[in-house]
N, C-alpha and C. Protein backbone atom coordinates (compact mmCIF):
# COMPACT_ATOMS: atom_id res chain seq x y z
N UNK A 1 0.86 -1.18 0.00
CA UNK A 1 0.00 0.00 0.00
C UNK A 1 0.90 1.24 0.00
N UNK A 2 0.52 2.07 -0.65
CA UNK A 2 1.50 3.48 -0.69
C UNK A 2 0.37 4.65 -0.58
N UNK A 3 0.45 5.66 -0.11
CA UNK A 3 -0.34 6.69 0.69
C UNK A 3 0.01 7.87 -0.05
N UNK A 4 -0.65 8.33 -0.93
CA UNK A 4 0.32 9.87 -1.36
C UNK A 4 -0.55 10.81 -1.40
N UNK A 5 -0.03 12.33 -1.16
CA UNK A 5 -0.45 13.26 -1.70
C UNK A 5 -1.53 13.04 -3.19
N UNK A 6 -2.61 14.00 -2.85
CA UNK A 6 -3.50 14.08 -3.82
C UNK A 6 -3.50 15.41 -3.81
N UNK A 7 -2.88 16.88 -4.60
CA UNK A 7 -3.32 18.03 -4.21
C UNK A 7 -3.10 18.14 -2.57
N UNK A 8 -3.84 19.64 -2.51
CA UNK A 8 -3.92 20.09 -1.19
C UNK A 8 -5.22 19.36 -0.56
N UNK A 9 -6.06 18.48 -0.58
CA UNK A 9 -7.11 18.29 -0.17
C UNK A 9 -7.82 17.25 -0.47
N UNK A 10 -6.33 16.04 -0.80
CA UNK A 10 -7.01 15.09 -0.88
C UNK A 10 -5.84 13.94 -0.99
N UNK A 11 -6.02 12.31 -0.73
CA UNK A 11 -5.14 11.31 -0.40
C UNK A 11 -5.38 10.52 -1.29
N UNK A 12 -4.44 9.93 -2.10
CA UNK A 12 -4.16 8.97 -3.26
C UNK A 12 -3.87 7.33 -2.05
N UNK A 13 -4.79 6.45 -1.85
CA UNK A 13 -3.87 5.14 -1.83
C UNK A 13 -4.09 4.42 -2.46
N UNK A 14 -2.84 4.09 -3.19
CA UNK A 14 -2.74 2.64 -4.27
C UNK A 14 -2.20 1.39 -3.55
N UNK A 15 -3.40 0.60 -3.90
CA UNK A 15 -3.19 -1.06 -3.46
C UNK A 15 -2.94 -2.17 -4.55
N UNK A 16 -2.46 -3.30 -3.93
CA UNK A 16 -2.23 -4.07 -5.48
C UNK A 16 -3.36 -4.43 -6.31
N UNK A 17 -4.60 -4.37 -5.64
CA UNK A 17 -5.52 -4.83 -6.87
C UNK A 17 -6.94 -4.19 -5.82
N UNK A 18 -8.10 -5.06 -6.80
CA UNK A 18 -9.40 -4.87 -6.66
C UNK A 18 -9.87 -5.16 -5.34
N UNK A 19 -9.38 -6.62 -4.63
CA UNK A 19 -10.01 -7.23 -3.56
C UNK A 19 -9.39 -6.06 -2.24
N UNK A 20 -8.14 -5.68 -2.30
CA UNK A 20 -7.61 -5.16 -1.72
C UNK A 20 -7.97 -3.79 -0.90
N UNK A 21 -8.29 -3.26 -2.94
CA UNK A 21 -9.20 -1.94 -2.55
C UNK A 21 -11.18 -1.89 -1.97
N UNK A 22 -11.43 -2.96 -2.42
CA UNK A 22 -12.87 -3.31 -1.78
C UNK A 22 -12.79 -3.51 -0.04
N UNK A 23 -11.85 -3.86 0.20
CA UNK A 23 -11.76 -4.22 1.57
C UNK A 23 -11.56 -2.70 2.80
N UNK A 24 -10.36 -2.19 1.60
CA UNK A 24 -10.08 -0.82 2.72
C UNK A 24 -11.37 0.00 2.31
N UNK A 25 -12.18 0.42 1.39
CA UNK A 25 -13.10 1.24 1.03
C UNK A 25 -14.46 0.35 1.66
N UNK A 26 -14.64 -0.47 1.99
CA UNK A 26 -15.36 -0.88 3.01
C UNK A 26 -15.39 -0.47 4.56
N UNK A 27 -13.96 -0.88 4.62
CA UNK A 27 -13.53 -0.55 5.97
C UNK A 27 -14.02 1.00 6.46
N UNK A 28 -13.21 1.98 5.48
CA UNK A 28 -13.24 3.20 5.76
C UNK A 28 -14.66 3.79 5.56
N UNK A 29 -15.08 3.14 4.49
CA UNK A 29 -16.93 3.82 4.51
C UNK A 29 -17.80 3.58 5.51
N UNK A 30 -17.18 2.10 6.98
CA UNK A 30 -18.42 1.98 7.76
C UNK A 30 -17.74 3.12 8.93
N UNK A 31 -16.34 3.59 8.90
CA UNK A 31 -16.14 4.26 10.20
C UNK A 31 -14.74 5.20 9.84
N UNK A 32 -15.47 6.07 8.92
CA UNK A 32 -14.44 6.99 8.12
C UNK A 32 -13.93 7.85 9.02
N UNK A 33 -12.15 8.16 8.97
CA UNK A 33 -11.61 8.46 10.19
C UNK A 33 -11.85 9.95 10.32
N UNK A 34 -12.07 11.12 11.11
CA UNK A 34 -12.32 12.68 11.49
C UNK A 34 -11.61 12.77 10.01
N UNK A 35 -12.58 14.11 9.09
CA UNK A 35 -11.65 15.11 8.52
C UNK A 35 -11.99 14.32 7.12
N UNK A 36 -12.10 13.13 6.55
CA UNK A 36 -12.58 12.32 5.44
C UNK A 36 -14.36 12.92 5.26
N UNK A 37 -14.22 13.61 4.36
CA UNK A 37 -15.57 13.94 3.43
C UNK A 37 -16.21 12.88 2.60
N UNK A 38 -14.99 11.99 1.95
CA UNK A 38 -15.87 11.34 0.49
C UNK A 38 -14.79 10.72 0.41
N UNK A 39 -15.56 9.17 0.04
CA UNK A 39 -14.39 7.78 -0.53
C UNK A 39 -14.42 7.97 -1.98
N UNK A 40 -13.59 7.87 -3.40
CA UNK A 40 -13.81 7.76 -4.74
C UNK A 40 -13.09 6.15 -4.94
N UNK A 41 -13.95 4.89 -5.03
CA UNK A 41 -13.08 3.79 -4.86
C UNK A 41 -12.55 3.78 -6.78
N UNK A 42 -11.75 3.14 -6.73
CA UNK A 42 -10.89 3.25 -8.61
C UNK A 42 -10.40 1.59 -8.30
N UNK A 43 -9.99 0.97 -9.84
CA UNK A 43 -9.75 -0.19 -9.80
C UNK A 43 -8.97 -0.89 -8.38
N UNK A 44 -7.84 -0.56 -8.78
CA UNK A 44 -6.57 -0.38 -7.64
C UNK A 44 -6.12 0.86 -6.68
N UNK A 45 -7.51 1.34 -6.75
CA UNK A 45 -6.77 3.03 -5.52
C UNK A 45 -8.04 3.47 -5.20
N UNK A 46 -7.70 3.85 -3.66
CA UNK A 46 -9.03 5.04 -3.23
C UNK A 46 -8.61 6.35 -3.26
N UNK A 47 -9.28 7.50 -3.50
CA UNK A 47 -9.05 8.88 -3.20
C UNK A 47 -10.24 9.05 -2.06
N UNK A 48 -9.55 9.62 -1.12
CA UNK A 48 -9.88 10.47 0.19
C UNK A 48 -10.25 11.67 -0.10
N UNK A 49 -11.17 12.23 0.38
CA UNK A 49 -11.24 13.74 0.01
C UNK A 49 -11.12 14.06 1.34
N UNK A 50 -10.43 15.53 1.40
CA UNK A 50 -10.46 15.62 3.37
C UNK A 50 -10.44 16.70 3.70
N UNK A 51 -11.47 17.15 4.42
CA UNK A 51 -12.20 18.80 4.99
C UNK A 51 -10.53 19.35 5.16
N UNK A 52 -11.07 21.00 4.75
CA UNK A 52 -9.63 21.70 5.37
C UNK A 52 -8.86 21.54 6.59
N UNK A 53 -9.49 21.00 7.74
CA UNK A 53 -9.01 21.05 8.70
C UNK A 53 -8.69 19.51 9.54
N UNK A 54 -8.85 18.46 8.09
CA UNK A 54 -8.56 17.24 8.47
C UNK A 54 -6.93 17.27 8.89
N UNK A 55 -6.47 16.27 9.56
CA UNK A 55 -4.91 16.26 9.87
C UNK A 55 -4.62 14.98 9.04
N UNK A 56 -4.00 15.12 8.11
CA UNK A 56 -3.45 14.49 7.40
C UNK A 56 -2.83 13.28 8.09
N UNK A 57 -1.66 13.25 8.94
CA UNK A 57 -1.45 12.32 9.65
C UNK A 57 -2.15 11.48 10.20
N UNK A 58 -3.08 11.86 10.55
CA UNK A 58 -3.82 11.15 11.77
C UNK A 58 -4.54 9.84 10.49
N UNK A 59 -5.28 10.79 9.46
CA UNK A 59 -5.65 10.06 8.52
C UNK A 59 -4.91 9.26 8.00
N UNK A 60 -3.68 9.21 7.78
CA UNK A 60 -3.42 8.20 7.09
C UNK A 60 -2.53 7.09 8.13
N UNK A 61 -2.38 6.97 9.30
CA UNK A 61 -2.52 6.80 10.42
C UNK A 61 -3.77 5.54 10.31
N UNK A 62 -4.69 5.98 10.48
CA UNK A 62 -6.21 5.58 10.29
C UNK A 62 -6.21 4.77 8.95
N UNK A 63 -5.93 4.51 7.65
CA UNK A 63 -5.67 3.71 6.43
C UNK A 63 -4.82 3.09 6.88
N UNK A 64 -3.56 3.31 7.33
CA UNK A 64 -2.50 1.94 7.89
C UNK A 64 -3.34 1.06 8.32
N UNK A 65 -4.08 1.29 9.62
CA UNK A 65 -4.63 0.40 10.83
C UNK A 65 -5.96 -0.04 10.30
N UNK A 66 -6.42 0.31 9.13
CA UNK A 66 -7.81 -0.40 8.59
C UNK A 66 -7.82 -1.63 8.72
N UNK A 67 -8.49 -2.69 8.98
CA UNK A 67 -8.94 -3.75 8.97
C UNK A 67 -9.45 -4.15 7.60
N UNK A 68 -9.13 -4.65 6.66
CA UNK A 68 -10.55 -4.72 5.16
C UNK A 68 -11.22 -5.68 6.00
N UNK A 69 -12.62 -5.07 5.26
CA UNK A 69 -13.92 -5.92 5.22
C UNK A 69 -14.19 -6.64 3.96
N UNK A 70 -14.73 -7.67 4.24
CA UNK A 70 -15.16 -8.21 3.11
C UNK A 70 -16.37 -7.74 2.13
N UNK A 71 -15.84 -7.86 0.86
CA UNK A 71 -16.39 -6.98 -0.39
C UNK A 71 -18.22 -7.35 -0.07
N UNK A 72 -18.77 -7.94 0.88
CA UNK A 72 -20.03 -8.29 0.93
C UNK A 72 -20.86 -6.94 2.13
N UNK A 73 -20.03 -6.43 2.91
CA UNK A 73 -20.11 -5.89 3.86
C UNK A 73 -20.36 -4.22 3.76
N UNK A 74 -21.89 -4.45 3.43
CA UNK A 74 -22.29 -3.13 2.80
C UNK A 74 -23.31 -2.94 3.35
N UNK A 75 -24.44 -1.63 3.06
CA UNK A 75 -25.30 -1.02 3.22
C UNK A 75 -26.18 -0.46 2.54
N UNK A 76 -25.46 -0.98 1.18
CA UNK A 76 -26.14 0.12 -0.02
C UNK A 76 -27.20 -0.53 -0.24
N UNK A 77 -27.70 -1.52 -0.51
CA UNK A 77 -28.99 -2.53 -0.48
C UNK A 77 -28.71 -2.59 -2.14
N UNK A 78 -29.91 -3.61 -1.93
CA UNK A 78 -29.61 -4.08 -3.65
C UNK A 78 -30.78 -3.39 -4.67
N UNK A 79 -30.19 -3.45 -5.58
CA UNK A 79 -31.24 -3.10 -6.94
C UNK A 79 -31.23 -4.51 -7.89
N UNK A 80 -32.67 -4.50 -8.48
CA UNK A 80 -32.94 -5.48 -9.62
C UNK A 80 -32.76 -5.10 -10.91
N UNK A 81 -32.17 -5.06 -11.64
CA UNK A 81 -32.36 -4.60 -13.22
C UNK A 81 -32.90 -5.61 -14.07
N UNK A 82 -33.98 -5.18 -14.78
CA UNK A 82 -34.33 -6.39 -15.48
C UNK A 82 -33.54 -6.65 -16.96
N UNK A 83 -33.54 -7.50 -17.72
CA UNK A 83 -32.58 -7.53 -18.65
C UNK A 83 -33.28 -8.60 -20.00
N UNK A 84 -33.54 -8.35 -21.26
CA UNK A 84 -33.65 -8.66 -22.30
C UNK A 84 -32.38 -9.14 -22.47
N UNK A 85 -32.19 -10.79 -22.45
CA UNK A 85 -30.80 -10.88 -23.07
C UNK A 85 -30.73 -11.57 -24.39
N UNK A 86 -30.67 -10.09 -25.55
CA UNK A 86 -30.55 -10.46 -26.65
C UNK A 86 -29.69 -9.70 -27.31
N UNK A 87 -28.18 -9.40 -26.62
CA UNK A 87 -27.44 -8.57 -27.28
C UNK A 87 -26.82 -9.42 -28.27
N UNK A 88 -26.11 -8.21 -28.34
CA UNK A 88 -25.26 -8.59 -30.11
C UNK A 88 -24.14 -10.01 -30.11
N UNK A 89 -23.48 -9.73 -29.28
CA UNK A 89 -22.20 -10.75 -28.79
C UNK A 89 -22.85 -11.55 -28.02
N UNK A 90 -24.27 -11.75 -27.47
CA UNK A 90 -24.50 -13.20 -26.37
C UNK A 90 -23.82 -14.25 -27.06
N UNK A 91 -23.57 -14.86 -28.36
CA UNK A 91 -23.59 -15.85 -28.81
C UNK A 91 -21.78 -16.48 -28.46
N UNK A 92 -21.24 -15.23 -29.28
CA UNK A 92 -19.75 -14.99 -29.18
C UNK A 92 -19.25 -15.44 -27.26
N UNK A 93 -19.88 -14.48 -26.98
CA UNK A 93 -19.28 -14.29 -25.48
C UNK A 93 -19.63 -16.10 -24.52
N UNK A 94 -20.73 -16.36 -24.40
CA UNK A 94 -20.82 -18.12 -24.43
C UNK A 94 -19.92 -18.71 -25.20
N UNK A 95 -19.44 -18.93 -26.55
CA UNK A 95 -18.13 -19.58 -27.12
C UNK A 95 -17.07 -18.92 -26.30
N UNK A 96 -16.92 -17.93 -25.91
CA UNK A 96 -15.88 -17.31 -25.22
C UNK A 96 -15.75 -18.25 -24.03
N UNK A 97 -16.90 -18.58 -23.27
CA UNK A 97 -16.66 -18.68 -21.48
C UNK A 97 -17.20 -20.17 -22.02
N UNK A 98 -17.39 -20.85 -22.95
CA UNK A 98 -17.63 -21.97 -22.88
C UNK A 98 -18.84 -22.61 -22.90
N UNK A 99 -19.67 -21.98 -22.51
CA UNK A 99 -21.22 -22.04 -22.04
C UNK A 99 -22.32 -21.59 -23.09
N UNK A 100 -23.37 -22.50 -23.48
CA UNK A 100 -24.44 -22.29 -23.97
C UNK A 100 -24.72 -20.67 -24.22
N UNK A 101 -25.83 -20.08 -24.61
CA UNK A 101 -26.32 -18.87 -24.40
C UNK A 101 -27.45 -18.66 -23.18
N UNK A 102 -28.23 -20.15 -23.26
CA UNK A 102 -29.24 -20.11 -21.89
C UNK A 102 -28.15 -20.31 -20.76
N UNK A 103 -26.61 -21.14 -20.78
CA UNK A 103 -25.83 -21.13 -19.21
C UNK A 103 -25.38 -19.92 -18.97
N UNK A 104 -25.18 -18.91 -20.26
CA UNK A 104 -24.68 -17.53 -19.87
C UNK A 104 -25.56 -16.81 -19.25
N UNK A 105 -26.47 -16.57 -19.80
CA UNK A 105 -27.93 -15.58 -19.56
C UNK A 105 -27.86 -15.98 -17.89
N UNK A 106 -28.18 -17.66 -17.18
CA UNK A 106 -28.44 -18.14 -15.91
C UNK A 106 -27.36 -17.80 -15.28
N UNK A 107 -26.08 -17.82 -15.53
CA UNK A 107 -25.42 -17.41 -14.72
C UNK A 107 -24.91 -15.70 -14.46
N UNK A 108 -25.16 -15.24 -15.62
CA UNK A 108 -25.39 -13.58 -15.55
C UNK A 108 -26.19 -13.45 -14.22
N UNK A 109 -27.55 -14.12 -14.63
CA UNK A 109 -28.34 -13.67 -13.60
C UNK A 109 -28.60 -14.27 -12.63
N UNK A 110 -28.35 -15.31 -12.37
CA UNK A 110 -27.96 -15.86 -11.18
C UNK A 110 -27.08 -15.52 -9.98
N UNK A 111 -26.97 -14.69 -10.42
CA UNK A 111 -25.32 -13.96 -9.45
C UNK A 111 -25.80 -12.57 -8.81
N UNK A 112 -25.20 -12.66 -7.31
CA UNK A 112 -25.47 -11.23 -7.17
C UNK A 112 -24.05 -10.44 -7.25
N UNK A 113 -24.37 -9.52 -8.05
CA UNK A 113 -23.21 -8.79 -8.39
C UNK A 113 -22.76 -7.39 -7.11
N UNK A 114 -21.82 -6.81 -7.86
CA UNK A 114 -21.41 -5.18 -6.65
C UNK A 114 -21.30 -4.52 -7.71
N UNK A 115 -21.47 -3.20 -7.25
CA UNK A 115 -20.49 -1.93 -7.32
C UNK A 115 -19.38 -2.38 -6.86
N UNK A 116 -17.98 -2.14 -7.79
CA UNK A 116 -17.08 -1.84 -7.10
C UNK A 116 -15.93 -0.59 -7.07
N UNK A 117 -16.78 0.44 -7.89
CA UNK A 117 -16.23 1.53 -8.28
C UNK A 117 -17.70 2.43 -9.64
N UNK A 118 -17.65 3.25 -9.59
CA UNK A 118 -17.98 4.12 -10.92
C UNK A 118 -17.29 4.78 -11.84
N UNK A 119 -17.55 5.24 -12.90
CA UNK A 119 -16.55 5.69 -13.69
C UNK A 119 -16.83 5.90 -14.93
N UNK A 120 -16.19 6.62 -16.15
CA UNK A 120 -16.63 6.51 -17.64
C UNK A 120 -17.70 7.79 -17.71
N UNK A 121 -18.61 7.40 -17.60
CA UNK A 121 -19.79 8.20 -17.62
C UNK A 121 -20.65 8.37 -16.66
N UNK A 122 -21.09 8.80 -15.96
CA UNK A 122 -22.15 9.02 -15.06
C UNK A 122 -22.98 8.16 -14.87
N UNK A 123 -23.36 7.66 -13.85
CA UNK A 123 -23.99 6.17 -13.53
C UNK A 123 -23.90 4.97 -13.73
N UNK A 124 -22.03 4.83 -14.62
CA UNK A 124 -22.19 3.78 -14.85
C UNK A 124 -21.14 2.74 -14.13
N UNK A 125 -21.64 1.76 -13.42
CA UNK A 125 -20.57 0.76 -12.68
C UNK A 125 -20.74 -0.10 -13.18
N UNK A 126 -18.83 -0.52 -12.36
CA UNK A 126 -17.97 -1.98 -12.58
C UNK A 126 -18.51 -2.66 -11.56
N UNK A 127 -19.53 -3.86 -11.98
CA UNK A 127 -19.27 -4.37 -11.29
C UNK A 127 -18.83 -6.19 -11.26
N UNK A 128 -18.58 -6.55 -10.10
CA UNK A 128 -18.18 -7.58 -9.61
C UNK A 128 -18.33 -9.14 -9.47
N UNK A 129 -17.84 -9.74 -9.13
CA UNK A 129 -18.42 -10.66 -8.77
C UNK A 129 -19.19 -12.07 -8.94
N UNK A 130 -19.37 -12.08 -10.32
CA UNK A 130 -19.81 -13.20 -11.29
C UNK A 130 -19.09 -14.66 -11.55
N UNK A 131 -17.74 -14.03 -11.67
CA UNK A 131 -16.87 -14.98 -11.70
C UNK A 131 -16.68 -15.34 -13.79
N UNK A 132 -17.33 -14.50 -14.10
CA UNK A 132 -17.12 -14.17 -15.74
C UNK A 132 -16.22 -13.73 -15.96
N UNK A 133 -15.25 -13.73 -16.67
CA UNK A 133 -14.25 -12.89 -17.35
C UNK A 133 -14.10 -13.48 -18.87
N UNK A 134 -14.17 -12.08 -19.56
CA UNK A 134 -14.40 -11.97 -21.21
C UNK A 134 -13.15 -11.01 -21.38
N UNK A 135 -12.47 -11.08 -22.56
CA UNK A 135 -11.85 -9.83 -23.26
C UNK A 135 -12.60 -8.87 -24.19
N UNK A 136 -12.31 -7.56 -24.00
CA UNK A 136 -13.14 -6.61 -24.36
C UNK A 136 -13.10 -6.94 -26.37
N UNK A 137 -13.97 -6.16 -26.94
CA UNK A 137 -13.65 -5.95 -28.38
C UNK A 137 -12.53 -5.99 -28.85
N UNK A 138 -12.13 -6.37 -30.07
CA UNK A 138 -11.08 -6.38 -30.21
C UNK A 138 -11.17 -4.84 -30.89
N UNK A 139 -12.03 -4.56 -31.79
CA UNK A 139 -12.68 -3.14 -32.24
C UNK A 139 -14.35 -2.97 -31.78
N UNK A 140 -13.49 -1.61 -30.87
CA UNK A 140 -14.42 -0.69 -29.92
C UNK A 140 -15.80 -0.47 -31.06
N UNK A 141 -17.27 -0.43 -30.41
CA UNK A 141 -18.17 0.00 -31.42
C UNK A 141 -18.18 1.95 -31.25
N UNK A 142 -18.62 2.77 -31.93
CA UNK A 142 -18.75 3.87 -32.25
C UNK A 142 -19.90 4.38 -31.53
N UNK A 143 -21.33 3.53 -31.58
CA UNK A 143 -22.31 3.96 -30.77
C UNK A 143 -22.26 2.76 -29.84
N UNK A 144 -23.05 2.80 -28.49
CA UNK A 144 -23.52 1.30 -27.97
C UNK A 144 -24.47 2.04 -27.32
N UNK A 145 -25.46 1.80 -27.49
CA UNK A 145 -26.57 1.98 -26.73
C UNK A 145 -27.17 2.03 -25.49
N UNK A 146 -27.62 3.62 -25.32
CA UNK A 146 -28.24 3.24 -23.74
C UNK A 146 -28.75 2.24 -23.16
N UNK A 147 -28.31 1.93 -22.08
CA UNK A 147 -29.40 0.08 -21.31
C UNK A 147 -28.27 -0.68 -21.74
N UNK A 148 -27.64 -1.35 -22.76
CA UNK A 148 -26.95 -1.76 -22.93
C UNK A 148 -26.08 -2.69 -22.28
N UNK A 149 -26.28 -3.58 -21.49
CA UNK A 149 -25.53 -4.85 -20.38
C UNK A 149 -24.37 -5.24 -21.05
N UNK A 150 -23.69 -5.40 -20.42
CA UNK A 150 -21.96 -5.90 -21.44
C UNK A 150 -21.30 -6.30 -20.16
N UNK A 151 -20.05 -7.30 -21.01
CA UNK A 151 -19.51 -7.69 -19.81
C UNK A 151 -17.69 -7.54 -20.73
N UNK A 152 -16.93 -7.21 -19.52
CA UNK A 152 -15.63 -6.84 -20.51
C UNK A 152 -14.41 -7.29 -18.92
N UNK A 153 -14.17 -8.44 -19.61
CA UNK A 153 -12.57 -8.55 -18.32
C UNK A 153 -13.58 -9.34 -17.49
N UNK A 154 -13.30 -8.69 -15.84
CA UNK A 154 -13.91 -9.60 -14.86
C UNK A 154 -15.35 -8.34 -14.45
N UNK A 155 -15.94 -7.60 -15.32
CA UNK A 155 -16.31 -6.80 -14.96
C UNK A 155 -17.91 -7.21 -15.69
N UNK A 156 -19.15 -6.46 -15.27
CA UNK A 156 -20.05 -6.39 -16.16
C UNK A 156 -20.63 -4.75 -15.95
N UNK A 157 -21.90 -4.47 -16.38
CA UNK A 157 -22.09 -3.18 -16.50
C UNK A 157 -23.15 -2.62 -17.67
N UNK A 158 -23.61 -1.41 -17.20
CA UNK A 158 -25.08 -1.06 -17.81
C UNK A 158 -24.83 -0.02 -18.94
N UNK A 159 -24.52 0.41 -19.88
CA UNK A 159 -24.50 1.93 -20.46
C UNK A 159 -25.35 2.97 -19.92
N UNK A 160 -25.04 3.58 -19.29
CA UNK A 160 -25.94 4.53 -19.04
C UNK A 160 -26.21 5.93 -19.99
N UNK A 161 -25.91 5.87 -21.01
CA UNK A 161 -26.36 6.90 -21.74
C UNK A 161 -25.48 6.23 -23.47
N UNK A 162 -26.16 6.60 -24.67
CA UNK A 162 -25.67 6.04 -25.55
C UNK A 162 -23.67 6.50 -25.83
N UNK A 163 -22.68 6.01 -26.18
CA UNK A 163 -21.65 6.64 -26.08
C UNK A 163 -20.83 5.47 -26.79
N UNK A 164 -19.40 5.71 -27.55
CA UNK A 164 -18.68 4.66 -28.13
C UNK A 164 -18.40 3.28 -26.65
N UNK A 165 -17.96 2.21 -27.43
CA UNK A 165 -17.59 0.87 -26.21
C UNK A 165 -17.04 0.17 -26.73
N UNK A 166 -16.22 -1.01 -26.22
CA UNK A 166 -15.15 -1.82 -26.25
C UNK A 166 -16.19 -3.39 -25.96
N UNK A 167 -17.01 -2.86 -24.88
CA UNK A 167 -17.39 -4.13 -23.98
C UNK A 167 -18.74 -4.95 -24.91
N UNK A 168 -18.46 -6.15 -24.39
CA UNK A 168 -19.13 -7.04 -25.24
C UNK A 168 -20.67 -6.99 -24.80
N UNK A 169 -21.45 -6.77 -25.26
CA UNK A 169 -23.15 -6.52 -25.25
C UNK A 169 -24.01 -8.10 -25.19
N UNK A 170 -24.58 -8.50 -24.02
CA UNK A 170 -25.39 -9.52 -23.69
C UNK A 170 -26.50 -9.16 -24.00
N UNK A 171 -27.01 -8.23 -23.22
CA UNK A 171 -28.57 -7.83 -23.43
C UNK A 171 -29.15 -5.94 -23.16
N UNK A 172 -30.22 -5.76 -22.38
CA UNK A 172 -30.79 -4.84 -22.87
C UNK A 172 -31.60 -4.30 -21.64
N UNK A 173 -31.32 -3.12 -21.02
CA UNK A 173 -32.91 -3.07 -20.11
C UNK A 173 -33.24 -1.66 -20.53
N UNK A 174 -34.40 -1.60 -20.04
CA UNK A 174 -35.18 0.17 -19.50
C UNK A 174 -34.84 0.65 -18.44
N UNK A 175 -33.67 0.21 -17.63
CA UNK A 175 -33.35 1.10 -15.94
C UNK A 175 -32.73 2.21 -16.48
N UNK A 176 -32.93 3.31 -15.77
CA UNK A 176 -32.44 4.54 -15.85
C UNK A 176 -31.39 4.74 -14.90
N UNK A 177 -29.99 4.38 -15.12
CA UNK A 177 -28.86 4.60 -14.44
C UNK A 177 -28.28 6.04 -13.81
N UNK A 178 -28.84 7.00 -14.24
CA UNK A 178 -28.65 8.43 -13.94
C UNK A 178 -29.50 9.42 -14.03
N UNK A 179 -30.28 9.93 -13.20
CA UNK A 179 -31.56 10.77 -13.66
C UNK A 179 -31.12 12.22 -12.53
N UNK A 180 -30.74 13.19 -13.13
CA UNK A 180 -30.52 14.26 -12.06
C UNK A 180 -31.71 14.59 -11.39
N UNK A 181 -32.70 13.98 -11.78
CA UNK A 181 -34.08 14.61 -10.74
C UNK A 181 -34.38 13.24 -9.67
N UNK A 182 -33.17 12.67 -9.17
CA UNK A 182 -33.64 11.43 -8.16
C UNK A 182 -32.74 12.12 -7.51
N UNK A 183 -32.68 11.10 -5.96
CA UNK A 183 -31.85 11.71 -5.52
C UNK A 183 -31.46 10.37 -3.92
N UNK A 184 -30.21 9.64 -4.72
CA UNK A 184 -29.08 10.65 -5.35
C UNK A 184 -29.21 10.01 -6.93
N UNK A 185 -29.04 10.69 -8.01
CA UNK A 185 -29.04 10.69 -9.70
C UNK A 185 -28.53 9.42 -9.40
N UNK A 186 -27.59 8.81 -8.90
CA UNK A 186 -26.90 7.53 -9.60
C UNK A 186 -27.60 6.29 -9.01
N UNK A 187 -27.86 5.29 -9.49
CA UNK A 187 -29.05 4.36 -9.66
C UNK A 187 -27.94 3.17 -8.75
N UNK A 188 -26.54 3.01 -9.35
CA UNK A 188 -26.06 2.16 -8.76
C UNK A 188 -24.32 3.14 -8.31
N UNK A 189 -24.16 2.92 -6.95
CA UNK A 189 -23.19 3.57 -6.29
C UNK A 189 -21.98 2.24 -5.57
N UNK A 190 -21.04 2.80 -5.28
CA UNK A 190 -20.34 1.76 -4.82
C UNK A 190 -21.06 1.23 -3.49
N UNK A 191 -20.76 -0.33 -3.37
CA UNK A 191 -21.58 -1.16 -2.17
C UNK A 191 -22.67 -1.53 -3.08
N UNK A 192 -23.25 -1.20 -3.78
CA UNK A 192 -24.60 -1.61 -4.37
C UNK A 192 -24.26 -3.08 -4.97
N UNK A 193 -25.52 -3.71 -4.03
CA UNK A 193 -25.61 -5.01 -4.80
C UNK A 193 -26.97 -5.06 -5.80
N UNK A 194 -26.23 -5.85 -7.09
CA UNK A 194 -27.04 -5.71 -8.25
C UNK A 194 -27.35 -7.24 -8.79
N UNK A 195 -28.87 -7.47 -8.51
CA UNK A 195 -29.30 -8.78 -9.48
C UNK A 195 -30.19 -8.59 -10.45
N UNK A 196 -29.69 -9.26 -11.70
CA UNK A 196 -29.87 -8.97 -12.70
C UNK A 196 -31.03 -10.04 -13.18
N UNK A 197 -32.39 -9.78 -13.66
CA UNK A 197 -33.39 -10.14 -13.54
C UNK A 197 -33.77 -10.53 -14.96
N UNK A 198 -33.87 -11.66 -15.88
CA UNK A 198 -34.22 -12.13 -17.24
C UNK A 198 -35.91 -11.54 -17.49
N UNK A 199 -35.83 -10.59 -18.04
CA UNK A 199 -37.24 -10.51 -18.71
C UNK A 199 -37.74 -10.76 -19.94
């Protein structure tokens, strides 16, 4: 773990990987130490944000001595997304992982997934947990469509607004991943557990 400067008002720690960082951003989100405003969890790193008058030391002090929790050990409660799975690549991505298109679809949704970070665009998370891993496109598409379910690496994930993509497209819903008139706008936040529902 390495602890660095972020600016005046904020703490970079980089860990070796994902499980690592799920554990301390657990830790720190159930009993965030004086002076910590806001966790930003990232693949391999959290950023701290920390009131002017946080003491730096003490804080990172407080990240040494974290305990991780296990990536299950949340609060955010879960959301259902329902899912049309008739994307473009279902067929491909089953030859990929080996599995039928009905064992992909069941085990997509069979699984309860996480947040384990946000990123890209506004409302849209990595998440976790499936035990899937695909390689992304080999050529990125130009549009991919809002709703849009894809799964890319060990990751899966919703489009939340139409925009170019890499990630391979299973299926399809109507959830609205970002609506500035909810509150809070983002539909799925880190901790959020997500099961994904065949309609």
């Amino acid at each position: 773990m390495r602890i660095l400067p972020n600016g005046d008002a904020a703490l970079l720690v980089e860990l070796p990987g994902l499980d690592e960082m799920l554990g301390l951003y657990h830790a720190l989100a159930a009993g965030p130490p004086p002076g910590v405003v806001d966790l930003v969890p990232a693949a391999r790193t959290l950023t701290l944000h920390l009131a002017p008058e946080a003491d730096r030391e003490a804080v990172t002090a407080a990240i040494r001595s974290a305990r991780g929790r296990p990536s299950g050990a949340t609060s955010a409660g879960t959301v259902e997304i329902p899912v049309v799975y008739d994307g473009e690549d279902l067929a491909d991505v089953a030859e990929l992982t080996g599995l039928t298109p009905e064992q992909l679809v069941a085990a997509h949704s069979g699984t309860v997934w996480q947040v384990a970070f946000t990123g890209f665009a506004p409302g849209f998370g990595y998440l976790v947990g499936g035990g899937l891993n695909v390689p992304r496109r080999p050529t990125p598409r130009v549009r991919v469509p809002a709703g849009s379910v894809a799964l890319a690496g060990e990751f899966t994930g919703v489009y939340p607004v139409d925009s170019p993509g890499g990630w391979q497209l299973i299926g399809r819903t109507g959830a609205v991943l970002w609506d500035l008139d909810r509150d809070p706008p983002a539909l799925l936040r880190p901790g959020t557990r997500v099961r994904f529902v065949a309609a």
